[in-house]
C-alpha atoms as a PDB file:
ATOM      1  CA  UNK A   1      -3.375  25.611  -1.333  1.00  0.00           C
ATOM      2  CA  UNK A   2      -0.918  25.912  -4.221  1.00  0.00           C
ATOM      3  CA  UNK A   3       3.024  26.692  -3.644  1.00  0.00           C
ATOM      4  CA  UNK A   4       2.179  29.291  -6.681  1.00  0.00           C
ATOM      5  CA  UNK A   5      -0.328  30.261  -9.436  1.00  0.00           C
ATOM      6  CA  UNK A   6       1.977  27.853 -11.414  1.00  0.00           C
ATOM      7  CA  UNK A   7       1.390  24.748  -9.694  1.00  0.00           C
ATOM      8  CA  UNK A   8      -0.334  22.194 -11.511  1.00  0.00           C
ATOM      9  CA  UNK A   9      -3.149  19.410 -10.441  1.00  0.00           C
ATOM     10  CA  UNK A  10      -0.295  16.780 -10.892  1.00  0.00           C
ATOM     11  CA  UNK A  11       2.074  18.738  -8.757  1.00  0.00           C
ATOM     12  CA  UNK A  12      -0.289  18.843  -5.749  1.00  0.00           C
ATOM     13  CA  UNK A  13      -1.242  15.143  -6.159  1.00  0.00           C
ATOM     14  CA  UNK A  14       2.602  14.612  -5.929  1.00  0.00           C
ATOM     15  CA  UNK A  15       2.832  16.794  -2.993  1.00  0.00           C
ATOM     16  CA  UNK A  16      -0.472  15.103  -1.260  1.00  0.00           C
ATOM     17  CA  UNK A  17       1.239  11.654  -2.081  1.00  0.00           C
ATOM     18  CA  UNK A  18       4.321  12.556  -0.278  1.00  0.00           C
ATOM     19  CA  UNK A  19       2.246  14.095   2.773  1.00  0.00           C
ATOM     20  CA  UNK A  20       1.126  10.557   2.795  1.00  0.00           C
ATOM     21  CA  UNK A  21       3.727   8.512   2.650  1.00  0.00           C
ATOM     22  CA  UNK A  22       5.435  11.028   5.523  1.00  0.00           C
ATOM     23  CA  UNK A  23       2.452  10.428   7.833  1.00  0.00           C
ATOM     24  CA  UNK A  24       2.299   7.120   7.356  1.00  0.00           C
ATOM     25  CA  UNK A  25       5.997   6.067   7.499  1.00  0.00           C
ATOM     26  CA  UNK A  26       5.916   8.023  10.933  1.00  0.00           C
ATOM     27  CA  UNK A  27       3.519   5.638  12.211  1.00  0.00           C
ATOM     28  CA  UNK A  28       4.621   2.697  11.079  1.00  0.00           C
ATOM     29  CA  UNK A  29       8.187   3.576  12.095  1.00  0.00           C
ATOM     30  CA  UNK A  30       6.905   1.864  15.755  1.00  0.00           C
ATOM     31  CA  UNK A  31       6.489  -1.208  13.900  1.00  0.00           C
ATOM     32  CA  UNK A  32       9.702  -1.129  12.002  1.00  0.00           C
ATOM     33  CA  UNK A  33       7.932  -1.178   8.541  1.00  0.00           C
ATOM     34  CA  UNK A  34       7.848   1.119   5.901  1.00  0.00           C
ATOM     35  CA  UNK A  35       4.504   1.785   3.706  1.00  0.00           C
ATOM     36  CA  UNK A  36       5.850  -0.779   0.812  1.00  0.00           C
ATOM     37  CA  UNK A  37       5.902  -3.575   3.425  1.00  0.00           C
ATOM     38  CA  UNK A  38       2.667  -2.081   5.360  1.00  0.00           C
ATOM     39  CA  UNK A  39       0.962  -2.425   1.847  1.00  0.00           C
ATOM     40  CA  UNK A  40       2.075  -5.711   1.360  1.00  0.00           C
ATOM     41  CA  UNK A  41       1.460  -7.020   4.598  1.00  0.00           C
ATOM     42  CA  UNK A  42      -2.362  -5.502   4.343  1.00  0.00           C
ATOM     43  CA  UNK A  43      -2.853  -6.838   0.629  1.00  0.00           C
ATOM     44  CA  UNK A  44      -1.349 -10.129   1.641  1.00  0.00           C
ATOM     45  CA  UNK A  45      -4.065 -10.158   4.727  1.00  0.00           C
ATOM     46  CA  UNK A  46      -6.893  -9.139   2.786  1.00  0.00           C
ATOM     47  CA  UNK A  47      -5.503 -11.732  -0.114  1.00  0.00           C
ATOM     48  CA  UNK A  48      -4.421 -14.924   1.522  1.00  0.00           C
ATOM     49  CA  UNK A  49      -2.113 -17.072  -1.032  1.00  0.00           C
ATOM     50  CA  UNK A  50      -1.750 -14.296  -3.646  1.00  0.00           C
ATOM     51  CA  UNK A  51       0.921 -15.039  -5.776  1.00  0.00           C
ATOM     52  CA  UNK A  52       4.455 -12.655  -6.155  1.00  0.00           C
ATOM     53  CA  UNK A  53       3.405 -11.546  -9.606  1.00  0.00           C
ATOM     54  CA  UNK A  54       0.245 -10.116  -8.633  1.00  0.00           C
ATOM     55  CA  UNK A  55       1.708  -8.595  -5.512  1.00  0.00           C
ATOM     56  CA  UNK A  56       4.460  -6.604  -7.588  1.00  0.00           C
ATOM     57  CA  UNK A  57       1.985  -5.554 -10.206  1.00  0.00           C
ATOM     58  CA  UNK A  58      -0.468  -3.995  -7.820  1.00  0.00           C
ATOM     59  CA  UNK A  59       2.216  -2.223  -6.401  1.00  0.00           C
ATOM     60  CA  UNK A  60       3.918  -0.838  -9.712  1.00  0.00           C
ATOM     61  CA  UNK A  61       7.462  -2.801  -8.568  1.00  0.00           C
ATOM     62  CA  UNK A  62       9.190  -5.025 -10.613  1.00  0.00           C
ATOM     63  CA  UNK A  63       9.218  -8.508  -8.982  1.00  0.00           C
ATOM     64  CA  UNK A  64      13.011  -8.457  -7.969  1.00  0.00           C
ATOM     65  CA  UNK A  65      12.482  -5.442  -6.013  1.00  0.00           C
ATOM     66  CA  UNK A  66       9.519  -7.241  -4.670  1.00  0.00           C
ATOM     67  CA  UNK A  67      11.700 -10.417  -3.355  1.00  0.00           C
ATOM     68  CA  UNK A  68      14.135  -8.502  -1.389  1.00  0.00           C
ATOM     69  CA  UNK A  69      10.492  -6.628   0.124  1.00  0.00           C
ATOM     70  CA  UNK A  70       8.833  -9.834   0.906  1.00  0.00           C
ATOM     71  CA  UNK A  71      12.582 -11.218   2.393  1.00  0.00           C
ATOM     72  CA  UNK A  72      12.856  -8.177   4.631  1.00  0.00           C
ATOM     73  CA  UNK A  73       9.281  -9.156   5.861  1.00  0.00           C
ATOM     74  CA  UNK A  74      10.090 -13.370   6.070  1.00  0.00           C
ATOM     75  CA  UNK A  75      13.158 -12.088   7.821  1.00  0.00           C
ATOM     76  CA  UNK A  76      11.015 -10.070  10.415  1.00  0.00           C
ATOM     77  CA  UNK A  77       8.348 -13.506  10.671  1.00  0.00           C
ATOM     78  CA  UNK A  78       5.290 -11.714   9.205  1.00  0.00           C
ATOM     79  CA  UNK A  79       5.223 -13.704   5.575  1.00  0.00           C
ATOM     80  CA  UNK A  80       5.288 -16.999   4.385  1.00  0.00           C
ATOM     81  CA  UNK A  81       6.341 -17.699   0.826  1.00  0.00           C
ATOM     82  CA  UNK A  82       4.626 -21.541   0.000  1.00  0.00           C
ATOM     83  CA  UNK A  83       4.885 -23.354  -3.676  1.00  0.00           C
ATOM     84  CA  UNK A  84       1.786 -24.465  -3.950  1.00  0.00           C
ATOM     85  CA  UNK A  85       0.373 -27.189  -6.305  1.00  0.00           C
ATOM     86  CA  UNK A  86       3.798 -28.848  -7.101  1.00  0.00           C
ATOM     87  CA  UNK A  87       4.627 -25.393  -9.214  1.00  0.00           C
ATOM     88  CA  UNK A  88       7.934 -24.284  -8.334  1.00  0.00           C
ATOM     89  CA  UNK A  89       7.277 -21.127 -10.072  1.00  0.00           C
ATOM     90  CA  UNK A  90       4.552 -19.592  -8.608  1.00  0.00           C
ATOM     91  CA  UNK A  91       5.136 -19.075  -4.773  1.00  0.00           C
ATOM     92  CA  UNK A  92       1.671 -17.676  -2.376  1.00  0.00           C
ATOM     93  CA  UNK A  93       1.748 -15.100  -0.063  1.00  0.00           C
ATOM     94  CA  UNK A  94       0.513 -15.442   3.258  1.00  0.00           C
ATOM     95  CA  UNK A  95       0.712 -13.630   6.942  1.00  0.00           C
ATOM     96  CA  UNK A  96       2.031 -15.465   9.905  1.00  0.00           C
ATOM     97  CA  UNK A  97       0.186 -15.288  12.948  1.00  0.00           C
ATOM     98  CA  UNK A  98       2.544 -12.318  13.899  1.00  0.00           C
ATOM     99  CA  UNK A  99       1.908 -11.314  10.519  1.00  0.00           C
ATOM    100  CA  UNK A 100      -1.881 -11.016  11.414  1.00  0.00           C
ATOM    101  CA  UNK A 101      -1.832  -9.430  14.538  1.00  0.00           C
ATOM    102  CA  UNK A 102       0.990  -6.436  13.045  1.00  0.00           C
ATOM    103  CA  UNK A 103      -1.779  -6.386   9.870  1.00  0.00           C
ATOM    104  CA  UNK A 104      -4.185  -5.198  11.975  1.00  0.00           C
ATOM    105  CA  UNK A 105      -1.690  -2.160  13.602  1.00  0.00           C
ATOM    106  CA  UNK A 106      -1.525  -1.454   9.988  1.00  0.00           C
ATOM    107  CA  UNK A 107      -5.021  -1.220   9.661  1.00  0.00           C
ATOM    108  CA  UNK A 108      -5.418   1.252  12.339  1.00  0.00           C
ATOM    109  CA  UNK A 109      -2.516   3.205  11.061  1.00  0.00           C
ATOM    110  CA  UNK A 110      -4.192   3.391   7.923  1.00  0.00           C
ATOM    111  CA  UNK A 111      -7.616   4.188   9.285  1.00  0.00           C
ATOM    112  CA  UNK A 112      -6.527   7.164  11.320  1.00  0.00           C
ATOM    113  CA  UNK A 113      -4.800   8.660   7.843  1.00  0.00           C
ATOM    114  CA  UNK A 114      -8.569   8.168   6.153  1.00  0.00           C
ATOM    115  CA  UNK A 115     -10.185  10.019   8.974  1.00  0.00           C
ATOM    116  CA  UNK A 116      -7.930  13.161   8.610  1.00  0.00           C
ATOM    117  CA  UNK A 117      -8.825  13.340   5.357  1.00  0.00           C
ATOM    118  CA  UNK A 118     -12.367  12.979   5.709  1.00  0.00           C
ATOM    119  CA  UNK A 119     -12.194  15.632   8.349  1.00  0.00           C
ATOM    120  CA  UNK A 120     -10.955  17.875   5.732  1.00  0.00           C
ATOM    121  CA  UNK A 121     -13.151  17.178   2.827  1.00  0.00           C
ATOM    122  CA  UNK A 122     -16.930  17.372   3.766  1.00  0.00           C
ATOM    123  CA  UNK A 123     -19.144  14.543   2.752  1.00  0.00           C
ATOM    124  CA  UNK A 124     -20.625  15.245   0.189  1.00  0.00           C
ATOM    125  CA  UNK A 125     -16.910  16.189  -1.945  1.00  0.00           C
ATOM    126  CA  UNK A 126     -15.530  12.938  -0.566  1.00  0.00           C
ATOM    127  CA  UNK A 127     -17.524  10.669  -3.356  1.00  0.00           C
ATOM    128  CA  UNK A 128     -16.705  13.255  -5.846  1.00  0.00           C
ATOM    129  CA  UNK A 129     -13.035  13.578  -5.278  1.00  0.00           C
ATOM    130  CA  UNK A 130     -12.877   9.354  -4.835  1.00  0.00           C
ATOM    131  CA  UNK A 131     -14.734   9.103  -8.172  1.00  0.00           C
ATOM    132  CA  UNK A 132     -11.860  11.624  -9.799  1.00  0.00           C
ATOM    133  CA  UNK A 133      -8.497  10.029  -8.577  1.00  0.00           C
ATOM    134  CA  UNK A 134     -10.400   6.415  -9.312  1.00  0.00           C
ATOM    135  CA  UNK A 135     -10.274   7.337 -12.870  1.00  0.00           C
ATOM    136  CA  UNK A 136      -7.006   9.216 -12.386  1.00  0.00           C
ATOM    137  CA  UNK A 137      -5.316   5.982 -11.559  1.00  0.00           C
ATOM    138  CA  UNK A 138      -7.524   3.791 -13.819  1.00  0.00           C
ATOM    139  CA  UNK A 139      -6.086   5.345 -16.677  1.00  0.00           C
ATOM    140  CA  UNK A 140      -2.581   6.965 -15.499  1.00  0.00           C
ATOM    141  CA  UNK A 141      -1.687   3.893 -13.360  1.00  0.00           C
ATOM    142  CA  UNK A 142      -3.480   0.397 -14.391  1.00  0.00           C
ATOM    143  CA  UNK A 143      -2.506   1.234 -17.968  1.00  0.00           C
ATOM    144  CA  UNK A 144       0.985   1.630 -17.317  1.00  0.00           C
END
């Protein structure tokens, strides 16, 4: 439903977004992360030894806001940072064993939020509306 007859499709994807992050830093609040490190942790599980740069690119931060993420997490023992290959430069990401096992908590936290949104949107929209914020972000957000 719109606040108003004013309220435009980019205003309710803001307000959608924000429902998100809500519901999902209430959950996650039990595992003392935020959705910045629960995205990490999950793309760092599903990625093992990606390096910083992709890391911060996926998630539209700049890599020295990503550091002081991805210390916050080494602090906590869920990350490794590892040169690999003798370059210094480049370091890979991957999940500790604790890492793993809070990864999959994620997981489920991020499940449950897809199922009450599929209980909202009947079946046969859910393709549609995928297919329309898929090229939403393809051109708004990976062409940043």
């Amino acid at each position: 439903m719109k606040l108003d007859e004013h309220e435009t499709l980019a205003g309710m994807i803001h307000r959608l977004a924000a429902w998100q992050t809500a519901t999902m830093n209430r959950q996650l609040r039990s595992l003392g992360l935020n959705t910045d490190q629960a995205n990490v942790i999950r793309y760092i599980g599903a990625h093992p030894g990606v390096n910083q740069q992709t890391v911060a690119r996926l998630l539209s931060r700049n890599v020295a806001s990503l550091t002081n993420l991805l210390k916050s997490l080494e602090t906590k023992k869920l990350i490794e940072r590892r040169y690999e290959d003798g370059d210094v430069r480049t370091k890979h990401l991957l999940l500790t064993a604790n890492g793993q096992q809070i990864n999959e908590r994620v997981q489920q936290c991020f499940d449950k939020l897809d199922e009450q949104v599929n209980q909202v949107l009947p079946a046969e929209v859910q393709a549609a509306t995928s297919e329309a914020i898929e090229t939403l972000v393809k051109q708004l957000v990976d062409h940043a």
